[in-house]
N, C-alpha and C. Protein backbone atom coordinates (compact mmCIF):
# COMPACT_ATOMS: atom_id res chain seq x y z
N UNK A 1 135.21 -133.42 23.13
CA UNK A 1 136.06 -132.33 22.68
C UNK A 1 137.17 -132.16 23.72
N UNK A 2 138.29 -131.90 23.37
CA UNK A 2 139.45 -132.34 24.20
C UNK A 2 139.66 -130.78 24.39
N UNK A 3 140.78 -130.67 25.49
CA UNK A 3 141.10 -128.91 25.68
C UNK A 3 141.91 -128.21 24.48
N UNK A 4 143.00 -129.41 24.15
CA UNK A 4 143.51 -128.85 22.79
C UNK A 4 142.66 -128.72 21.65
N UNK A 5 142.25 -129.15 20.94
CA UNK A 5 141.54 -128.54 20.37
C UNK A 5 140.47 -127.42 20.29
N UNK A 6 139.84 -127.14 21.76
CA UNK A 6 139.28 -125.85 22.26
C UNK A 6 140.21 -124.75 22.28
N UNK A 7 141.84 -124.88 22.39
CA UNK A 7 142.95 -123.92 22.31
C UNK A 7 143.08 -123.52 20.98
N UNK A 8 143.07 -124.53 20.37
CA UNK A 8 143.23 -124.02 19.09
C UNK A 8 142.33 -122.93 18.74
N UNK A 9 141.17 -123.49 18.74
CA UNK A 9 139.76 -123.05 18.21
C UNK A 9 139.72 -121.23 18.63
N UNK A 10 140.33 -121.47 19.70
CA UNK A 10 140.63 -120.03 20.39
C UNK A 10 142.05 -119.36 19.11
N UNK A 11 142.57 -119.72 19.45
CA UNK A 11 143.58 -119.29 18.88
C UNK A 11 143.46 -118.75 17.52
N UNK A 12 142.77 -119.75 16.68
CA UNK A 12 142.59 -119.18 15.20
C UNK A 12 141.15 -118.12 15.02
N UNK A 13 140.51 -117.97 15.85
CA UNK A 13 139.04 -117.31 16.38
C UNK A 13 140.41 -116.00 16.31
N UNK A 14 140.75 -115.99 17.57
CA UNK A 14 141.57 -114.78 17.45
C UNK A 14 142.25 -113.71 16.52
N UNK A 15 143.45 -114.94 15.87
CA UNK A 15 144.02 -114.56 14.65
C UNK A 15 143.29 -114.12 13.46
N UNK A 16 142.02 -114.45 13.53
CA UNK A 16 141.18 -114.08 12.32
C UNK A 16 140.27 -113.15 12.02
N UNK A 17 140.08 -113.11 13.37
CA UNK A 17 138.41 -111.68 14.30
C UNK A 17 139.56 -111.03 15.15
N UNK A 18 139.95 -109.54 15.10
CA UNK A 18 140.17 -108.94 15.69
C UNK A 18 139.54 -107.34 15.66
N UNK A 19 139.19 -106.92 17.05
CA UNK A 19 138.49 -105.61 16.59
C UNK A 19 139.43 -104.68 16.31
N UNK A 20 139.10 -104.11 15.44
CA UNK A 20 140.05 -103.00 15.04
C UNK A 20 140.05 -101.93 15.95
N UNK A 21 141.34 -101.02 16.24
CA UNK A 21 140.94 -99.35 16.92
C UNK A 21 140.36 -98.58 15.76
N UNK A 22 139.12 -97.88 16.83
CA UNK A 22 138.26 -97.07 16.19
C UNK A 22 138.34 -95.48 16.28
N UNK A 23 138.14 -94.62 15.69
CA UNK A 23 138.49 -93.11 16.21
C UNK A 23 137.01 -92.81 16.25
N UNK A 24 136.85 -92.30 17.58
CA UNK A 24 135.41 -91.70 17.92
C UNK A 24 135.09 -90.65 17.36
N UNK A 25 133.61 -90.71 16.92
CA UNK A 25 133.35 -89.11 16.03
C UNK A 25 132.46 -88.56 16.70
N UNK A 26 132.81 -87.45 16.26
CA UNK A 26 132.49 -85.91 17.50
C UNK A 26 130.90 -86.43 17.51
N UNK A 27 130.29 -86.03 18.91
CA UNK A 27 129.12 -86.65 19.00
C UNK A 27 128.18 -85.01 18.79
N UNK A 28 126.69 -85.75 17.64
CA UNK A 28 125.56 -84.67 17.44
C UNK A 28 124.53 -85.01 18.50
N UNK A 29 124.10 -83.58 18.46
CA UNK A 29 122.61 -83.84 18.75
C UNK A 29 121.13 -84.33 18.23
N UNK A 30 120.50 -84.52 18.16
CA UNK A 30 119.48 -85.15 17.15
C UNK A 30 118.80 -83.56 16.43
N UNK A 31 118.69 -82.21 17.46
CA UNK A 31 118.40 -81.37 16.47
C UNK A 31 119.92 -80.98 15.53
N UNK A 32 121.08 -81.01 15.37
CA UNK A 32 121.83 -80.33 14.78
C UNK A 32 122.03 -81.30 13.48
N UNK A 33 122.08 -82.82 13.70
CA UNK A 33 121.86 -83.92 12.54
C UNK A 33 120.37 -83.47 11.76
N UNK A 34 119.59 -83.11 12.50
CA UNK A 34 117.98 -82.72 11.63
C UNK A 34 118.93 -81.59 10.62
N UNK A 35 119.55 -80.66 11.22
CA UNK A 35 119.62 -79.16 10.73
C UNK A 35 120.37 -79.38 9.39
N UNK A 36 121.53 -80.28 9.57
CA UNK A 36 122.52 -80.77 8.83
C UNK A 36 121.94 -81.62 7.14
N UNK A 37 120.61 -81.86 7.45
CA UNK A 37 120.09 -82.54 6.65
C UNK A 37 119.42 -81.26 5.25
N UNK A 38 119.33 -81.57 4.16
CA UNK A 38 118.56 -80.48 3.05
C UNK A 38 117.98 -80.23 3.48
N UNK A 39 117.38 -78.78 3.36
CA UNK A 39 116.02 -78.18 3.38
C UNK A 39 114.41 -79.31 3.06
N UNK A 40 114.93 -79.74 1.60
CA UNK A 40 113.85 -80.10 1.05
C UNK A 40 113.19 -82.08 1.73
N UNK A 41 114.76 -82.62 2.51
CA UNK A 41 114.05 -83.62 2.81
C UNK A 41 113.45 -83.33 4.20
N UNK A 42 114.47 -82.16 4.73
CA UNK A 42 113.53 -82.39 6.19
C UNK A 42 112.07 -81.55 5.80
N UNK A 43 111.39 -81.16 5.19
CA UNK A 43 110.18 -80.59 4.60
C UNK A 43 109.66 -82.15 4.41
N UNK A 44 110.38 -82.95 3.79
CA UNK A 44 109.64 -84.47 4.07
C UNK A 44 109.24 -85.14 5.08
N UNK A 45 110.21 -85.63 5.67
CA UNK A 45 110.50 -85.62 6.79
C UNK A 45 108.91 -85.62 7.62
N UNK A 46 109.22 -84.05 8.19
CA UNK A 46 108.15 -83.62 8.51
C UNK A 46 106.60 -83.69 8.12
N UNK A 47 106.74 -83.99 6.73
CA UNK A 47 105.15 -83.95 6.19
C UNK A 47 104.81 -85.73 6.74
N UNK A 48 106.05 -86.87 7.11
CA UNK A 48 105.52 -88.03 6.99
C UNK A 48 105.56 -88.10 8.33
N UNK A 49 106.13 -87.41 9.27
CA UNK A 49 105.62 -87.53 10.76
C UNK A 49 104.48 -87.10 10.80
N UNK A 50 103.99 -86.17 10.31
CA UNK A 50 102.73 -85.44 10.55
C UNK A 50 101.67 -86.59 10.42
N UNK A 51 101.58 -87.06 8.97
CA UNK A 51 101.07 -87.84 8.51
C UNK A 51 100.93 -89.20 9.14
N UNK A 52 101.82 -89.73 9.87
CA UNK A 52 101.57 -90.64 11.03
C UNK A 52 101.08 -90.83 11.91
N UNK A 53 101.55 -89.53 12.58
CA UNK A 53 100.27 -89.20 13.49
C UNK A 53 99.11 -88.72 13.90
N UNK A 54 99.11 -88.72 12.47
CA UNK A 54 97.36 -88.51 11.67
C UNK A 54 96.70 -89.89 11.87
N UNK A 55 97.44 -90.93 11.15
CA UNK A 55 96.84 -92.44 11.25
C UNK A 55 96.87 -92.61 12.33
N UNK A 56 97.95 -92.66 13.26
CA UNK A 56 97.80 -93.06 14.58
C UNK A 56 96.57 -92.40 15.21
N UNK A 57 96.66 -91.04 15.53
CA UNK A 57 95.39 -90.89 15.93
C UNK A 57 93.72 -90.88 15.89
N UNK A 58 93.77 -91.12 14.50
CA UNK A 58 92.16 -92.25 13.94
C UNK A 58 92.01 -93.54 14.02
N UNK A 59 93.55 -93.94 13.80
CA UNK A 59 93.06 -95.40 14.50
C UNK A 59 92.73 -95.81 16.28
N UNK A 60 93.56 -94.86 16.84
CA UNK A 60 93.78 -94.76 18.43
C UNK A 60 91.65 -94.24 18.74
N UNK A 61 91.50 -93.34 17.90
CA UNK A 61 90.15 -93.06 18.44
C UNK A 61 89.51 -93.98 18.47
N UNK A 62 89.28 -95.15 17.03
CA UNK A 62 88.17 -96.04 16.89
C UNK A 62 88.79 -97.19 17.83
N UNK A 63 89.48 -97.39 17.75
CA UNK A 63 90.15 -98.42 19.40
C UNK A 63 89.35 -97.64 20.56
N UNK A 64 89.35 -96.81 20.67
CA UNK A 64 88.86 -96.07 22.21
C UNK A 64 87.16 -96.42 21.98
N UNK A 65 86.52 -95.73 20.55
CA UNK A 65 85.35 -95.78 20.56
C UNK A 65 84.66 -97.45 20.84
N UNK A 66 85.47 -98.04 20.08
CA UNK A 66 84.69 -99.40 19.86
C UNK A 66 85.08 -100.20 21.78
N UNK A 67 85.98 -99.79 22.08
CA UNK A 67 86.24 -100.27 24.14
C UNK A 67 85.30 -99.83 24.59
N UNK A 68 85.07 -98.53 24.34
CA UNK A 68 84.24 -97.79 25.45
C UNK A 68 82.52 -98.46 24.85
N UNK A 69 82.23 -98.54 23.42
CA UNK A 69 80.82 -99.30 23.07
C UNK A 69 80.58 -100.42 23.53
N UNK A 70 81.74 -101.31 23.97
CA UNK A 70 81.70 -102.61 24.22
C UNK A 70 81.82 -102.85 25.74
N UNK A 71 82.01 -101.66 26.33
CA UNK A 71 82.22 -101.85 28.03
C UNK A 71 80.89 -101.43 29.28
N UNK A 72 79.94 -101.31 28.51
CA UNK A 72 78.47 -101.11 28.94
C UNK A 72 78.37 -102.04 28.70
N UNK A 73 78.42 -103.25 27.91
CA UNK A 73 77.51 -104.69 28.08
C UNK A 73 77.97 -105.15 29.21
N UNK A 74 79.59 -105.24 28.92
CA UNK A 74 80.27 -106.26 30.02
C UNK A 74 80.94 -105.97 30.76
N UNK A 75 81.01 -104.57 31.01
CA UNK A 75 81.74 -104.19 32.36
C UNK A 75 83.25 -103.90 32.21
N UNK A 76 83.76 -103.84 31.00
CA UNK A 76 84.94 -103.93 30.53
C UNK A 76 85.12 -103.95 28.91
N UNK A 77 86.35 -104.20 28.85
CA UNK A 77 86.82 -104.57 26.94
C UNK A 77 86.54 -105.79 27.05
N UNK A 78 85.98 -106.15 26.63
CA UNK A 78 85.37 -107.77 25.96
C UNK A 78 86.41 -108.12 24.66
N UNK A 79 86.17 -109.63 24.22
CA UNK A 79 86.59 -109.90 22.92
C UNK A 79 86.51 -109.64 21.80
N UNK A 80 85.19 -109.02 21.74
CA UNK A 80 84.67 -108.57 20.31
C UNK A 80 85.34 -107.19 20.39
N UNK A 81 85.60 -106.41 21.47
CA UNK A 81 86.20 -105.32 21.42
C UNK A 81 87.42 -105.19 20.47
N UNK A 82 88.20 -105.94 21.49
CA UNK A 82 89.93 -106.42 21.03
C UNK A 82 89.87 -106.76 19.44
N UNK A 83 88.84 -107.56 19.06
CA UNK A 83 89.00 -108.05 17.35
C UNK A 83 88.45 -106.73 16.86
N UNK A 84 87.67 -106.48 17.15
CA UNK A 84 87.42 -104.96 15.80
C UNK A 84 88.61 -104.09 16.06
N UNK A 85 88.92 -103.85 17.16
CA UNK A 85 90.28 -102.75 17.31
C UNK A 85 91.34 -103.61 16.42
N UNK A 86 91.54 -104.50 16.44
CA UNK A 86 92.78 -105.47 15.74
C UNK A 86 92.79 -104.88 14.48
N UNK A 87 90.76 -105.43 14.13
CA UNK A 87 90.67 -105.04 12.56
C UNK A 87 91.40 -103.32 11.59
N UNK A 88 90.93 -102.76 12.56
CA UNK A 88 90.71 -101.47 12.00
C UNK A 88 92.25 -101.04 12.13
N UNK A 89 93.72 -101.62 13.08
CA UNK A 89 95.23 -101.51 13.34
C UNK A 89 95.42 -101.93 11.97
């Protein structure tokens, strides 16, 4: 590949991709974008965070339960630990 042709390559790269000027928009906070949102989705919203960290925290327990059952044999989390916790993620 010769330099002229790398000039070019530049050149029409250029002429073709240029970033445009952008006008910055007034910056939110994450509560005033929540606020900004309907009544009725952030009532959603909310019911599916809740609800997440509902699953998360039953699955997080039986991960804990099944480490801690498996760390009296061997002194630790063993393998069979790690695969039932996998299972039940």
């Amino acid at each position: 590949m010769d330099g002229h042709s790398w000039t070019r390559r530049r050149a029409c790269f250029w002429l073709l991709v240029r970033e445009r000027a952008h006008e910055r928009k007034e910056q939110k906070t994450l509560l005033l974008g929540l606020r900004a949102l309907p009544a009725e989705f952030r009532r959603y919203l909310l019911g599916s965070a809740y609800l997440a960290r509902e699953i998360f925290r039953i699955r997080f327990l039986i991960f804990v339960r099944i480490a801690h059952a498996d760390s009296g044999s061997r002194g630790g989390v063993g393998g069979d630990a790690r695969g039932g916790a996998l299972h039940f993620a």
